[in-house]
Protein backbone atom coordinates (compact mmCIF):
# COMPACT_ATOMS: atom_id res chain seq x y z
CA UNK A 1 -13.60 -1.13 -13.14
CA UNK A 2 -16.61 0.28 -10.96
CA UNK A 3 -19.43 -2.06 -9.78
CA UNK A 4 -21.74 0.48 -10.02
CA UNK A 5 -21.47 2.85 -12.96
CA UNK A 6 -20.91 6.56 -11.61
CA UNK A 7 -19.67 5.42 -8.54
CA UNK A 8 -15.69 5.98 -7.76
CA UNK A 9 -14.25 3.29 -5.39
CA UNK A 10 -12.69 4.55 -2.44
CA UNK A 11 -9.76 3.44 -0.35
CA UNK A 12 -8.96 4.44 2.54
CA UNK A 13 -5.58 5.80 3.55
CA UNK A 14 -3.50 6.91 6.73
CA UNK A 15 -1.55 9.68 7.22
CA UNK A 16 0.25 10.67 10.19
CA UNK A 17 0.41 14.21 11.29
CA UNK A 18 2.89 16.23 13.66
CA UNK A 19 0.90 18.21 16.16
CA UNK A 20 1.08 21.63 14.61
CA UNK A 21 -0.83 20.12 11.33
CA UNK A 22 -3.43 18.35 13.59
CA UNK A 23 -4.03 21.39 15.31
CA UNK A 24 -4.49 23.37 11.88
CA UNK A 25 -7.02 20.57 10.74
CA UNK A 26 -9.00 20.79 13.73
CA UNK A 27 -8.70 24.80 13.76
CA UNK A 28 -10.10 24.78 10.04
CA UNK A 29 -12.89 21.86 11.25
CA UNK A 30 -13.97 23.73 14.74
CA UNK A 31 -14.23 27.19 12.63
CA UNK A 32 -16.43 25.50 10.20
CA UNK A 33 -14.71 26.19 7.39
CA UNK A 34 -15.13 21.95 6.88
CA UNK A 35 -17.31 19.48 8.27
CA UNK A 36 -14.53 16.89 9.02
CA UNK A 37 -10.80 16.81 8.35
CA UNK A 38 -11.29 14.18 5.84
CA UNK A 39 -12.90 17.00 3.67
CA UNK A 40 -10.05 19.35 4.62
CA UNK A 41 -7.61 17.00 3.80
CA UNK A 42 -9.03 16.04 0.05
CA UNK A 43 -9.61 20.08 -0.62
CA UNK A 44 -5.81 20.33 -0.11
CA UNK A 45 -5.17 17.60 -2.54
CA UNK A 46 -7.68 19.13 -4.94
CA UNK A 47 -5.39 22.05 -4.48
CA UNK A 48 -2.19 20.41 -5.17
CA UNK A 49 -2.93 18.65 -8.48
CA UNK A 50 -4.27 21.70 -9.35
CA UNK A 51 -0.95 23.46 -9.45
CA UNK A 52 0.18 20.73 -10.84
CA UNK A 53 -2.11 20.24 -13.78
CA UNK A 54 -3.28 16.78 -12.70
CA UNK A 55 -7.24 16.57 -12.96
CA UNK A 56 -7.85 12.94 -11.34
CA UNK A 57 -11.32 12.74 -12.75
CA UNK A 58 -9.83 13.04 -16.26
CA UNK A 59 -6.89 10.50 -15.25
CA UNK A 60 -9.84 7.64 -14.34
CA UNK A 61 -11.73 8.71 -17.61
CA UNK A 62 -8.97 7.81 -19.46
CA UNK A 63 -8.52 4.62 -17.90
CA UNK A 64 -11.91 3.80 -18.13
């Protein structure tokens, strides 16, 4: 599946964003709570399957 083993492809996705949750991101990024929104964004996902018992690490180990 990988070309390199350990290494998870990536893919790169859009999202569009009304002002109010741009303005959050950048609040959490200029505070330094993250280094760029793109980490901000994937913590909140982390978050999310976490309530709702998805792990995707153990979702590409099975497919694997």
């Amino acid at each position: 599946m990988n070309d390199q083993p350990g290494k998870v492809k990536k893919t790169r996705v859009s999202v569009t964003l009304t002002k109010p949750y741009l303005d959050a991101l950048d609040r959490l990024v200029q505070e330094g709570f993250y280094f760029t929104r793109g980490e901000a964004v994937i913590e909140g996902l982390r978050l999310v399957f976490r309530r709702h018992g998805l792990d995707p690490l153990k979702l590409l180990e099975a497919e694997g």
